[in-house]
C-alpha atoms as a PDB file:
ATOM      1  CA  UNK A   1     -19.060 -19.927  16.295  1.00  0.00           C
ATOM      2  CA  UNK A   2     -16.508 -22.244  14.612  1.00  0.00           C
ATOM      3  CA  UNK A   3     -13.027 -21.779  14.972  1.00  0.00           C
ATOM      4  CA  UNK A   4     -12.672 -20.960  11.152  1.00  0.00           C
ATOM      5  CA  UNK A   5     -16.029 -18.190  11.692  1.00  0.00           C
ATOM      6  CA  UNK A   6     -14.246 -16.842  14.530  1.00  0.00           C
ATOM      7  CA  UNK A   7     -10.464 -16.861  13.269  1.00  0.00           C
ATOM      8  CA  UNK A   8     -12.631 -14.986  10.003  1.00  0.00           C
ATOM      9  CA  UNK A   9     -14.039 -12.466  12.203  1.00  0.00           C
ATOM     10  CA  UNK A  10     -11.417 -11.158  13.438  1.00  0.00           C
ATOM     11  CA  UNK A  11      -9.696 -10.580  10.652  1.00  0.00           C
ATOM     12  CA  UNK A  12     -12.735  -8.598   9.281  1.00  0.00           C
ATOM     13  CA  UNK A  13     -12.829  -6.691  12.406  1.00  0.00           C
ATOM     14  CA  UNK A  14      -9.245  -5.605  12.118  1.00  0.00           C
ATOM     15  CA  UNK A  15      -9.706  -4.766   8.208  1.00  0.00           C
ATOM     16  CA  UNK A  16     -12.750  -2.220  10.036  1.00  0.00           C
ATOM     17  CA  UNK A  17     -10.698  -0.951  12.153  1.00  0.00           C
ATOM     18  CA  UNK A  18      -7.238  -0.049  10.329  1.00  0.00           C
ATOM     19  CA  UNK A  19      -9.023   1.359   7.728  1.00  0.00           C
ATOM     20  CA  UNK A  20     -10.531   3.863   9.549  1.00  0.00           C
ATOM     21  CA  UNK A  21      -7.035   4.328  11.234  1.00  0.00           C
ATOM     22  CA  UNK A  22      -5.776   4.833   7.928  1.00  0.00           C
ATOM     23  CA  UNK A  23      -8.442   7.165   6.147  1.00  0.00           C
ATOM     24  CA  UNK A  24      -7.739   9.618   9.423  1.00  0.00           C
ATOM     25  CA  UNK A  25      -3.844   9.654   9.030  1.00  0.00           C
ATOM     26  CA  UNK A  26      -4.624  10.294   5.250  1.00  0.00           C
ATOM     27  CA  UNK A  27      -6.985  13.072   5.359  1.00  0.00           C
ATOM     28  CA  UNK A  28      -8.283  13.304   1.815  1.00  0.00           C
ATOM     29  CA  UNK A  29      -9.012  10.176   0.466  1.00  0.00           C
ATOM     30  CA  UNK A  30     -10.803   6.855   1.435  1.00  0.00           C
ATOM     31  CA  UNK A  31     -10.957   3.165   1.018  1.00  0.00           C
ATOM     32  CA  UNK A  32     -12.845   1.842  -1.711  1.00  0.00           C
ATOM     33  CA  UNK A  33     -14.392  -2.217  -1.603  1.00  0.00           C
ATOM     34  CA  UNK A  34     -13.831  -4.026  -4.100  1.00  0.00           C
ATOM     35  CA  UNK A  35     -15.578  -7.686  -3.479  1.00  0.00           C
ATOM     36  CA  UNK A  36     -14.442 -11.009  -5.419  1.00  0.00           C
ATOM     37  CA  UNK A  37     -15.424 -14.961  -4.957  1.00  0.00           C
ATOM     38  CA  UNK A  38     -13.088 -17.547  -5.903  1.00  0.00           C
ATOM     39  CA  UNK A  39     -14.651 -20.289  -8.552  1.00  0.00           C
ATOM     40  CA  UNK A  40     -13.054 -22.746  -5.587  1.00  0.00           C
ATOM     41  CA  UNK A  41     -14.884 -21.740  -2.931  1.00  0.00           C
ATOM     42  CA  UNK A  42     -14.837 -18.703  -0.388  1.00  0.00           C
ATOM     43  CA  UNK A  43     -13.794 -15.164  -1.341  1.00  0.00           C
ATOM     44  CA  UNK A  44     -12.946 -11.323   0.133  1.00  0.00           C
ATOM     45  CA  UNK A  45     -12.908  -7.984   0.665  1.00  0.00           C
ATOM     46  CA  UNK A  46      -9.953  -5.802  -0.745  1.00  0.00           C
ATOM     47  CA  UNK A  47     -10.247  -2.146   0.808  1.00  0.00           C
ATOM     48  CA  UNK A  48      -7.914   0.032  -1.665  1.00  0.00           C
ATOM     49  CA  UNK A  49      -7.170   3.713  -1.445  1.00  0.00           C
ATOM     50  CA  UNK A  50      -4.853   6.074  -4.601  1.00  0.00           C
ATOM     51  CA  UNK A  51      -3.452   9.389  -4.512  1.00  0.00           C
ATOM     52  CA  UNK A  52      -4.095  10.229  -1.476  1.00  0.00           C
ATOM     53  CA  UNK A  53      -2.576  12.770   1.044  1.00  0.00           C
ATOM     54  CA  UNK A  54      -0.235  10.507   2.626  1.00  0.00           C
ATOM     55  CA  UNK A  55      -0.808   7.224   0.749  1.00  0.00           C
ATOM     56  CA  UNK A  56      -0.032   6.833  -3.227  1.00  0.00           C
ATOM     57  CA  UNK A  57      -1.153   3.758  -2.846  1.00  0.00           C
ATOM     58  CA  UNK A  58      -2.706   1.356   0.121  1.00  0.00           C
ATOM     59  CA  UNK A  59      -4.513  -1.441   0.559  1.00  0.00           C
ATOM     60  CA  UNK A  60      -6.085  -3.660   3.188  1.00  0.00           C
ATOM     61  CA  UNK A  61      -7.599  -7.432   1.928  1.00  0.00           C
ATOM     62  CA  UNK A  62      -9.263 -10.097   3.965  1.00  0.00           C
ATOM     63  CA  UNK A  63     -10.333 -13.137   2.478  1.00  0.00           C
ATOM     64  CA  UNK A  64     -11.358 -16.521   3.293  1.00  0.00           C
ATOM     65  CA  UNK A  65     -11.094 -19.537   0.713  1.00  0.00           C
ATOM     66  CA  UNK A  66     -11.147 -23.302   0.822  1.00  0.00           C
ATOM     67  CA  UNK A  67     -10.690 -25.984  -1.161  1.00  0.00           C
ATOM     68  CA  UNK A  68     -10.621 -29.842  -1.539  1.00  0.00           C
ATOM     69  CA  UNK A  69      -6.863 -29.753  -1.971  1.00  0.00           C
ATOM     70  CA  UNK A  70      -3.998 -28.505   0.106  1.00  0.00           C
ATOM     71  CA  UNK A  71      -1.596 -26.451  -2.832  1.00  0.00           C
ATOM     72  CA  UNK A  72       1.261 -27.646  -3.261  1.00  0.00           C
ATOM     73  CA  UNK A  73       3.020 -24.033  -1.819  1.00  0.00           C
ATOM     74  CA  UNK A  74       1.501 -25.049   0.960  1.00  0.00           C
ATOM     75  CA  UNK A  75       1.821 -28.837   1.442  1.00  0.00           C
ATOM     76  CA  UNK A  76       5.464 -28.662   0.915  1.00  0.00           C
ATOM     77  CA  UNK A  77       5.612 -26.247   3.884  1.00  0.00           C
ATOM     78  CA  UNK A  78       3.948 -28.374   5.977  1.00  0.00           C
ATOM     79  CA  UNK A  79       4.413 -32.063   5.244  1.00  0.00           C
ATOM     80  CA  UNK A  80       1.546 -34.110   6.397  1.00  0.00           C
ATOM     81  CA  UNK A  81      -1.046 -31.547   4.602  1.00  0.00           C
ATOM     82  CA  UNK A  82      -0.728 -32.923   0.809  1.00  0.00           C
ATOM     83  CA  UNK A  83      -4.115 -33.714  -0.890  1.00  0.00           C
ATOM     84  CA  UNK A  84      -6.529 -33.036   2.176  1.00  0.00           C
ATOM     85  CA  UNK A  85      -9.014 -30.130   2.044  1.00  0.00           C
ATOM     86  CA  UNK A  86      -8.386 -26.710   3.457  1.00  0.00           C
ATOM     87  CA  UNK A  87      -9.313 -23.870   5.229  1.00  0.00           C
ATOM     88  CA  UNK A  88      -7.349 -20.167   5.131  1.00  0.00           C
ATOM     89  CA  UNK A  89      -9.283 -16.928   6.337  1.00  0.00           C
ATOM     90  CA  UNK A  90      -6.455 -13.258   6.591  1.00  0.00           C
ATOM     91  CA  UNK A  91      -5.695 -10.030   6.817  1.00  0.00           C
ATOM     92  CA  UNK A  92      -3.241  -8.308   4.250  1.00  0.00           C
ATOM     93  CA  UNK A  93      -1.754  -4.976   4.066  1.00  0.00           C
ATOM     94  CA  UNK A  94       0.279  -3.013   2.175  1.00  0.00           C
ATOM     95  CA  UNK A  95       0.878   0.674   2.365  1.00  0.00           C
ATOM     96  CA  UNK A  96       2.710   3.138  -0.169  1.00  0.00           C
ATOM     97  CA  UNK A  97       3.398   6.456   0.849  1.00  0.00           C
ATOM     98  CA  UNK A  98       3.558   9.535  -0.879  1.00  0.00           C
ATOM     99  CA  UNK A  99       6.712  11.098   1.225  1.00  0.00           C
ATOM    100  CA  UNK A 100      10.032   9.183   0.223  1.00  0.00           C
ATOM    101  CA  UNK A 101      10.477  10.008   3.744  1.00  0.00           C
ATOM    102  CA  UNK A 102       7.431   7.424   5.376  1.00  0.00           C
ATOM    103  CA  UNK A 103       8.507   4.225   5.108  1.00  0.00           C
ATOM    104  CA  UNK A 104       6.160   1.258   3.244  1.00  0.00           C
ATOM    105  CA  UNK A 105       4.586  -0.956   5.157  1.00  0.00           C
ATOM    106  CA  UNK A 106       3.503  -4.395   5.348  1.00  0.00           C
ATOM    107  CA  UNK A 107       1.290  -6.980   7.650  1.00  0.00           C
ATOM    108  CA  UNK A 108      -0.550 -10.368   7.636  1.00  0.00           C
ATOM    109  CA  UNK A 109      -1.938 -12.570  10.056  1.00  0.00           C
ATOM    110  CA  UNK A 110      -3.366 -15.667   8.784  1.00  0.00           C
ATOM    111  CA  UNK A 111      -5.309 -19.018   9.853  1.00  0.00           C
ATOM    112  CA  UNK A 112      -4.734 -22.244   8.529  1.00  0.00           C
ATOM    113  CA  UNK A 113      -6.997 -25.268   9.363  1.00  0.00           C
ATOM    114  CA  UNK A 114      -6.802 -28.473   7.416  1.00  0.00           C
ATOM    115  CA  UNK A 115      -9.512 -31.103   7.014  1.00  0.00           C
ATOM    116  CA  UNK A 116     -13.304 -31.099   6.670  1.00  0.00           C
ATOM    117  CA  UNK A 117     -15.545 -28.260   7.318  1.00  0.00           C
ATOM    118  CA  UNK A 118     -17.511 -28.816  10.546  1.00  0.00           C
ATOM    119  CA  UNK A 119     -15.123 -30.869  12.339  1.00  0.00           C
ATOM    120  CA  UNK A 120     -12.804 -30.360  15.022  1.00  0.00           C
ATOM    121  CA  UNK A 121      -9.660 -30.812  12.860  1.00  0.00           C
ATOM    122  CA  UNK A 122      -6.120 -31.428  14.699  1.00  0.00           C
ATOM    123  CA  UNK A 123      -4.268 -29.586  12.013  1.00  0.00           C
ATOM    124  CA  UNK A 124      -4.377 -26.253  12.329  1.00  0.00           C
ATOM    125  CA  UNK A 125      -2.235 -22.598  12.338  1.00  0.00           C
ATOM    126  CA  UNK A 126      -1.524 -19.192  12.335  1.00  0.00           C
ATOM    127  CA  UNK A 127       0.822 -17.390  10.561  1.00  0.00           C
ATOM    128  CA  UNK A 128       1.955 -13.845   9.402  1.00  0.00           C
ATOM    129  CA  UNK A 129       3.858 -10.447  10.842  1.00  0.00           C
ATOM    130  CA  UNK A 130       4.927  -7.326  10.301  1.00  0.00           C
ATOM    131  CA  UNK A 131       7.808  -5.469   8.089  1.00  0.00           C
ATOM    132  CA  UNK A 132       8.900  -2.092   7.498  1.00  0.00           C
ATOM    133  CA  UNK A 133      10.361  -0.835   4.142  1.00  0.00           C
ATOM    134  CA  UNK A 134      11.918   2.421   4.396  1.00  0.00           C
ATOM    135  CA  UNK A 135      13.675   4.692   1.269  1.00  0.00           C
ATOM    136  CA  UNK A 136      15.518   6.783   4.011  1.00  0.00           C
ATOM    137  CA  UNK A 137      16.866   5.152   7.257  1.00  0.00           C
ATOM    138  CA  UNK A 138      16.016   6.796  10.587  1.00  0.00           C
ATOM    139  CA  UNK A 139      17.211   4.889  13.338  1.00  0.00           C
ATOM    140  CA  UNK A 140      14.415   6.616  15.690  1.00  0.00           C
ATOM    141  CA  UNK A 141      11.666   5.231  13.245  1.00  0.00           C
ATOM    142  CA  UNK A 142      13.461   1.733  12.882  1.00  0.00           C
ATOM    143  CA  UNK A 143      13.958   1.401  16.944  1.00  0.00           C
ATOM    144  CA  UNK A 144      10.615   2.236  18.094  1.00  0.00           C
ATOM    145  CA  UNK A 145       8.952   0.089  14.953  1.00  0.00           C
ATOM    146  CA  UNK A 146      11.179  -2.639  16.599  1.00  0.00           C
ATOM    147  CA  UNK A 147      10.493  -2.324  20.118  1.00  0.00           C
ATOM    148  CA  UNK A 148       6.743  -2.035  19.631  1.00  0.00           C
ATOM    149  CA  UNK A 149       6.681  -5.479  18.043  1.00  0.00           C
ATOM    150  CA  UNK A 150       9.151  -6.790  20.683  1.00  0.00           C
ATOM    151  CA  UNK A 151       6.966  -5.673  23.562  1.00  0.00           C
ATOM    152  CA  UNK A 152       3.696  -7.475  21.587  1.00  0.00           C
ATOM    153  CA  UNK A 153       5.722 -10.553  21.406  1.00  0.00           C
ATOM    154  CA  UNK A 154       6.108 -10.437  25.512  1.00  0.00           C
ATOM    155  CA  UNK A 155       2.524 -10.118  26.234  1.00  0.00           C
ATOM    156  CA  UNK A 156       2.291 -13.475  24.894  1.00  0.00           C
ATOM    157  CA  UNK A 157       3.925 -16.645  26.239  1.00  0.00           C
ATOM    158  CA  UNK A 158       4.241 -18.540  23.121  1.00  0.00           C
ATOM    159  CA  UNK A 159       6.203 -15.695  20.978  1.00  0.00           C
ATOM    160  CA  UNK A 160       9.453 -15.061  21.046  1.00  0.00           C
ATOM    161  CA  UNK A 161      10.803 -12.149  19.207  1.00  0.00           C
ATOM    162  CA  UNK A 162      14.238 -13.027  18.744  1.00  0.00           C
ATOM    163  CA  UNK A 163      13.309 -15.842  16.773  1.00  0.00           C
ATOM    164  CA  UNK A 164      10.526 -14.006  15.313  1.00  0.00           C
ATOM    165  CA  UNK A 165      12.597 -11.416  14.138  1.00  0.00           C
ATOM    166  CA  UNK A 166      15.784 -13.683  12.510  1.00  0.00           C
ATOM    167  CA  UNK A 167      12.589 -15.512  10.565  1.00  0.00           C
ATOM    168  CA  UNK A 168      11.656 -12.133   9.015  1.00  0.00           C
ATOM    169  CA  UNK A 169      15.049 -11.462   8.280  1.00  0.00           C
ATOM    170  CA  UNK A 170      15.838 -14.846   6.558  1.00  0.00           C
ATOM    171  CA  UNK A 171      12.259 -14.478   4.492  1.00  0.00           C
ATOM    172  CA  UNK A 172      12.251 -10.413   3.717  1.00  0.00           C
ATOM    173  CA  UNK A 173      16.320 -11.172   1.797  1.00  0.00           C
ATOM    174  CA  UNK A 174      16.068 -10.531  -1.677  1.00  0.00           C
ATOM    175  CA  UNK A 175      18.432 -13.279  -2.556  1.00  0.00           C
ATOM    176  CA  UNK A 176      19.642 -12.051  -5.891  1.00  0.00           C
ATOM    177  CA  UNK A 177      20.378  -8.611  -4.181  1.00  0.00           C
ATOM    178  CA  UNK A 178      22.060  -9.734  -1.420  1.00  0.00           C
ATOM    179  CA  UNK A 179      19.821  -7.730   0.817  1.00  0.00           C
ATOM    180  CA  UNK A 180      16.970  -7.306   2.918  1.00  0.00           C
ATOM    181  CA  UNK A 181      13.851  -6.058   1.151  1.00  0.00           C
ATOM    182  CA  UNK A 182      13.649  -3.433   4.085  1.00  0.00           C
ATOM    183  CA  UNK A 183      14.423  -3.273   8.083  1.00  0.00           C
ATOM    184  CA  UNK A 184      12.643  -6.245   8.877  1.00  0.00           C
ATOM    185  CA  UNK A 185      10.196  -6.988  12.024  1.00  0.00           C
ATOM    186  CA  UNK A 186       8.346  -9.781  12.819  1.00  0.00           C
ATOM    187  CA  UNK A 187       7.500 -13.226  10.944  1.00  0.00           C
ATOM    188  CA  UNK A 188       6.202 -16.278  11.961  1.00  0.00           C
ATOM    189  CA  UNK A 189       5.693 -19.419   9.146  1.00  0.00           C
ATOM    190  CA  UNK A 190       3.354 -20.889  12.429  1.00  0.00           C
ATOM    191  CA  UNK A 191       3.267 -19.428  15.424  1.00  0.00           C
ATOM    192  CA  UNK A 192       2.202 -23.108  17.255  1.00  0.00           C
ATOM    193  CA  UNK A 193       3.680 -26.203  15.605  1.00  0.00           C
ATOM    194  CA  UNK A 194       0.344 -27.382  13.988  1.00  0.00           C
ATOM    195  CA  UNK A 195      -1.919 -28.565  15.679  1.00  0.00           C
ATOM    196  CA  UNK A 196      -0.285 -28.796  19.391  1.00  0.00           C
ATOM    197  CA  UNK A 197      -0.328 -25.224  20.565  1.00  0.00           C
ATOM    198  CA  UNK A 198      -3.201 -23.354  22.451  1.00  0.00           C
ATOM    199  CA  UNK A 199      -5.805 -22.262  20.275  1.00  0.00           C
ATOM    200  CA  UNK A 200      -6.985 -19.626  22.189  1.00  0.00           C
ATOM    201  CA  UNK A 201      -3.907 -18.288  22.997  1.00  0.00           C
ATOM    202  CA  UNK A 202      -2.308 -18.090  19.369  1.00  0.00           C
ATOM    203  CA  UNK A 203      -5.920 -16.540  18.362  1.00  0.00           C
ATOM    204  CA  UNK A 204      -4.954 -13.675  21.123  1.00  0.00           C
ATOM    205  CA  UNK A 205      -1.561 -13.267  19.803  1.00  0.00           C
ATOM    206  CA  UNK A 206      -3.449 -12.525  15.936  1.00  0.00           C
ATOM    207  CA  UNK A 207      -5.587 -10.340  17.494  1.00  0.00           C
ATOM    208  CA  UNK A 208      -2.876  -7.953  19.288  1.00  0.00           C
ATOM    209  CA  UNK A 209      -0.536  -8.083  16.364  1.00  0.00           C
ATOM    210  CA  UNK A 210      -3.595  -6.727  14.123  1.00  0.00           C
ATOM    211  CA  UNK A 211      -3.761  -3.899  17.014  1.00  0.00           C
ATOM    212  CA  UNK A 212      -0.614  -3.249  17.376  1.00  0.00           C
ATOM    213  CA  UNK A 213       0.322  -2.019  13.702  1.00  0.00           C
ATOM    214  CA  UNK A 214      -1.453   1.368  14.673  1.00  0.00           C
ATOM    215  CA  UNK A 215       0.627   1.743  17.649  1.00  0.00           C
ATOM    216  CA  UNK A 216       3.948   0.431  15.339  1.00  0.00           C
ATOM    217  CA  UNK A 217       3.203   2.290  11.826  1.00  0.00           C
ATOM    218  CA  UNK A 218       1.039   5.453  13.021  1.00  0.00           C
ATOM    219  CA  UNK A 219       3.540   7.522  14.789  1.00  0.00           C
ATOM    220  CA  UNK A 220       6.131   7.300  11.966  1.00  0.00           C
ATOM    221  CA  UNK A 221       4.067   8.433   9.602  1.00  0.00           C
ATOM    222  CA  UNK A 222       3.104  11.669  11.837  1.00  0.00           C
ATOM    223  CA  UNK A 223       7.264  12.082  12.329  1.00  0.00           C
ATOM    224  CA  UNK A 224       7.856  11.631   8.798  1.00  0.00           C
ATOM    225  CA  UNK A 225       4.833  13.054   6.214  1.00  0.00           C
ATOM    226  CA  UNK A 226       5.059  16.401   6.343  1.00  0.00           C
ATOM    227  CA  UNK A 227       9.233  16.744   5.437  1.00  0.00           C
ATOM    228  CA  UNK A 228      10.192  18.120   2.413  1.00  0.00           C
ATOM    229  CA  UNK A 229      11.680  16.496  -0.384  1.00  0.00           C
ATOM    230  CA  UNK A 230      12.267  16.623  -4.371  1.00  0.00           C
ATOM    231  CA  UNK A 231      12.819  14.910  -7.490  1.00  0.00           C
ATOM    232  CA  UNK A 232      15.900  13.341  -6.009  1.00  0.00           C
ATOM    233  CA  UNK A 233      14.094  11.734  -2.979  1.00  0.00           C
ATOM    234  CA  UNK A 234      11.508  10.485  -5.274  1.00  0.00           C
ATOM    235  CA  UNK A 235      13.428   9.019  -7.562  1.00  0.00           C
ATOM    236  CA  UNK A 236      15.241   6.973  -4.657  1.00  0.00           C
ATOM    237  CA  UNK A 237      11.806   5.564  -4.058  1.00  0.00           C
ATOM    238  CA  UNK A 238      11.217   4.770  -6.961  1.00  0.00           C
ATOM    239  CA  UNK A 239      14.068   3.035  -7.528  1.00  0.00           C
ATOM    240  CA  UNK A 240      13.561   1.347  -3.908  1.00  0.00           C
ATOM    241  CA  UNK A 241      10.065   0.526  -4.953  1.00  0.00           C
ATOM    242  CA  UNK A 242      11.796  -1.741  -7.673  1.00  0.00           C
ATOM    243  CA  UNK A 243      13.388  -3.975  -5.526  1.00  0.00           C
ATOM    244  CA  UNK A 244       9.734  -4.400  -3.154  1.00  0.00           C
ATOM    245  CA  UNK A 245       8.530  -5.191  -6.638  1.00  0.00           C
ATOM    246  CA  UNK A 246      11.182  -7.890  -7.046  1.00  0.00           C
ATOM    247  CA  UNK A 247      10.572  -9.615  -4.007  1.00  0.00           C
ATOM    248  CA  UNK A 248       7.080 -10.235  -4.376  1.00  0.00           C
ATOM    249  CA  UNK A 249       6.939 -11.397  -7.458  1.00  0.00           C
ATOM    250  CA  UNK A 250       9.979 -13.937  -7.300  1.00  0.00           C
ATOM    251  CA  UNK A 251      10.192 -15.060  -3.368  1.00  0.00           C
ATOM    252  CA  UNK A 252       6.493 -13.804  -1.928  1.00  0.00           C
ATOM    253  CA  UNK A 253       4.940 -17.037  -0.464  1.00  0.00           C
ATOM    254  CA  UNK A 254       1.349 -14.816   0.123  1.00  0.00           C
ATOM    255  CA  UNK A 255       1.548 -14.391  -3.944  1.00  0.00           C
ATOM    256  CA  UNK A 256       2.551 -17.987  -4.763  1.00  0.00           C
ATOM    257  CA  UNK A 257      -0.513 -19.647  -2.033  1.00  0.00           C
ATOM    258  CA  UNK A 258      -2.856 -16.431  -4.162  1.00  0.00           C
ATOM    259  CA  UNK A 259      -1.987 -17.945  -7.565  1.00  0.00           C
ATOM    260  CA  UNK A 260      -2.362 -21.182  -6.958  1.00  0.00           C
ATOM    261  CA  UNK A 261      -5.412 -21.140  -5.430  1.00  0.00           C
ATOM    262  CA  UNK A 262      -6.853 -19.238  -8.461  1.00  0.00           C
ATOM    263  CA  UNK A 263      -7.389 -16.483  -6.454  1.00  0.00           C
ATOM    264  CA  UNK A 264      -8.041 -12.736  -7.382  1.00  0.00           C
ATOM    265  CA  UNK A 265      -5.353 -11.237  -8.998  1.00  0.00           C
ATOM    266  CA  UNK A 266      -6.394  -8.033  -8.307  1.00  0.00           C
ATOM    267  CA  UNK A 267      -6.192  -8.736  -4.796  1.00  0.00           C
ATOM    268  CA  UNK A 268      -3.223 -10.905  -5.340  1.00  0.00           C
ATOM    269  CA  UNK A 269      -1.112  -8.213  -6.617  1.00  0.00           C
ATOM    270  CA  UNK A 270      -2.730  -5.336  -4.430  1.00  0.00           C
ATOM    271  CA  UNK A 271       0.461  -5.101  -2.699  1.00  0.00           C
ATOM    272  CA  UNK A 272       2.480  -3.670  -6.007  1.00  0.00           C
ATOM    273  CA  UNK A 273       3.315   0.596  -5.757  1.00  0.00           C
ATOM    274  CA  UNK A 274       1.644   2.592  -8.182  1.00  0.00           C
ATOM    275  CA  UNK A 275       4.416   3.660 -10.035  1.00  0.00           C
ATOM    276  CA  UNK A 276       8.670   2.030  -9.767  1.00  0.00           C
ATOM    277  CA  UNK A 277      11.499   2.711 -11.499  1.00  0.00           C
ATOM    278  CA  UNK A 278      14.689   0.557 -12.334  1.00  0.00           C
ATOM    279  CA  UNK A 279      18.518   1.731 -13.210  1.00  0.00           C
ATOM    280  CA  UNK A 280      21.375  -0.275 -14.743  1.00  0.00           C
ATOM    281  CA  UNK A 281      23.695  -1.000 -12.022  1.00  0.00           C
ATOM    282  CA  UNK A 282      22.760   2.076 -10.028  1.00  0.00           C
ATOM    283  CA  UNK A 283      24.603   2.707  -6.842  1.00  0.00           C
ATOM    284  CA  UNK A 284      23.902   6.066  -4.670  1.00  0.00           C
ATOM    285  CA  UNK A 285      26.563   8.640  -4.022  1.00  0.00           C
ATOM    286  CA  UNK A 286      28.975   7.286  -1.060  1.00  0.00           C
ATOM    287  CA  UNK A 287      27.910   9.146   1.963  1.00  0.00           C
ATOM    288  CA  UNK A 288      24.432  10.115   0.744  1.00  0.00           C
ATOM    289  CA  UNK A 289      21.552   9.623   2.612  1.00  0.00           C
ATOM    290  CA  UNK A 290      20.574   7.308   0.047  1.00  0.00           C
ATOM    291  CA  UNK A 291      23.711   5.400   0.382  1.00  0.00           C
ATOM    292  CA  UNK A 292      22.973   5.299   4.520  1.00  0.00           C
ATOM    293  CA  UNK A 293      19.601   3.097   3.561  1.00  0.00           C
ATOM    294  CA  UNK A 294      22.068   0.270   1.963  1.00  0.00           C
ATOM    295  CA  UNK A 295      23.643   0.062   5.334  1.00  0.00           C
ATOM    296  CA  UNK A 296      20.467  -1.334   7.452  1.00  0.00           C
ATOM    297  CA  UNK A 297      19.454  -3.764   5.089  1.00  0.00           C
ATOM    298  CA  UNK A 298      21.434  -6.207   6.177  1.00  0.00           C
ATOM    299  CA  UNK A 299      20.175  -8.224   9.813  1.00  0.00           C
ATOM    300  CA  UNK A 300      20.670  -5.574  13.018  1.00  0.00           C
ATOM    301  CA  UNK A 301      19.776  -5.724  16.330  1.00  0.00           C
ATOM    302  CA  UNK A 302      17.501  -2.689  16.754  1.00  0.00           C
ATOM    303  CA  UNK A 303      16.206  -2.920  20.452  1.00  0.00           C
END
């Protein structure tokens, strides 16, 4: 197998696998496949689930598209890419829970490659992580989501989580907010500098963080699904929801790379809630639990 066959297969192996993870933590519904080709060349898979037990909303996409031209999202990233022809296989996730009380959740990994199909090209990537967007803070969910991704970082020479962690930080800021869009993770623009790390070995680093979201995400949703709540928690997510909203459609680079590659927009915008709600100049009650969430949002050392 190729490099870009294998990088493809194991994201379609991981989209296997954490949807059945999924479907069991749900209980009542399932994923339904919804399959689109891009006019440019390649396509995907978007696994979607609604109004479910635990999940309003969820989705899990893989795709894998090429083209004769770099976009320009992407070229500007990485200078040295502009007009050549590319390669970009990943896995995308977004989850939206039901409970105000289980916190969103988000993951990609990614391969770039840049040149000609069928050659050994020098330019080459991977790219993605892991964030966690709560409407109610628990430091016990935050710390262990945190330490889970810190220990994956340490199995692997090449990752470091401190840096991996200020990256998410810097990306998941809502700018015009002047906060985070949650309590952050891991992020990585490439985990190698192109083309000079270890193939192999950045492949192996995808491949845990795709296994490692079940051991990351799963327990908190056990801890968390089952707590009561009312039209007051609700409408915090809700309003919460508006500012995930925000961010994706003004700062999302995943969105940008989708739309200018004429890709899907269904599975472009597969990572919008169901349902969000916005206030003029809404601020919680000082002292509220809602008011606590405002405090984390800003960049915390959580291990």
């Amino acid at each position: 197998m190729t490099r870009r066959e294998r990088a493809y297969a194991l994201m379609q192996a991981g989209q296997v696998d954490l949807v059945g993870a999924f479907e069991k933590a749900d209980s009542k519904a399932t994923f339904q496949p919804y399959t689109w080709e891009r006019p440019g060349g390649g396509g995907g898979t978007a696994m979607t689930l609604t109004d479910g037990g635990v999940f309003e909303k969820a989705g899990v996409n893989v795709s894998a598209v090429h083209g004769a031209r770099v976009p320009d999202s992407l070229a500007g990233a990485h200078p040295g890419t502009e007009g050549k022809p590319f390669f970009a296989t990943g896995i995308s996730m977004v989850l939206h829970p039901q409970n105000p009380y289980v916190p969103a959740f988000h993951a990609n990994y990614r391969y770039f490659e840049i040149g000609e199909e069928g050659e050994q090209n020098d330019i080459w990537w991977f790219g993605g992580g892991a964030d966690m967007t709560p409407s109610y803070a628990f430091e016990e969910d935050i710390g262990h989501f945190h330490k889970t991704l810190k220990n994956q970082c340490e199995r692997h020479s090449q990752a470091d989580y401190k840096t991996m962690k200020e990256t998410c930080d810097k990306y998941f800021y809502i700018k015009h907010r002047s906060e985070m869009r949650g309590v952050g993770g891991i992020f990585f623009d490439a985990l190698s500098k192109p083309g000079t790390g270890d193939w192999e070995a950045d492949l192996a680093f995808q491949k845990d963080g795709i296994e490692t979201i079940r051991e990351a995400y799963l327990p908190i949703i056990e801890r968390r699904k089952n707590v009561s709540y009312g039209e007051r928690e609700k409408e915090w997510q809700l309003y919460r929801r508006g500012r995930y909203v925000e961010f994706n459609l003004v700062y999302d680079r995943g969105t940008l790379f989708g739309l200018q590659t004429s890709g899907n927009i269904e599975a472009i915008l597969m990572s919008l809630p169901p349902y969000a709600h916005w206030a003029f100049n809404h601020s919680p009650e000082p002292g509220s639990d809602e008011a606590k969430l405002l405090e984390v949002l800003q960049p915390r050392d959580w291990v």
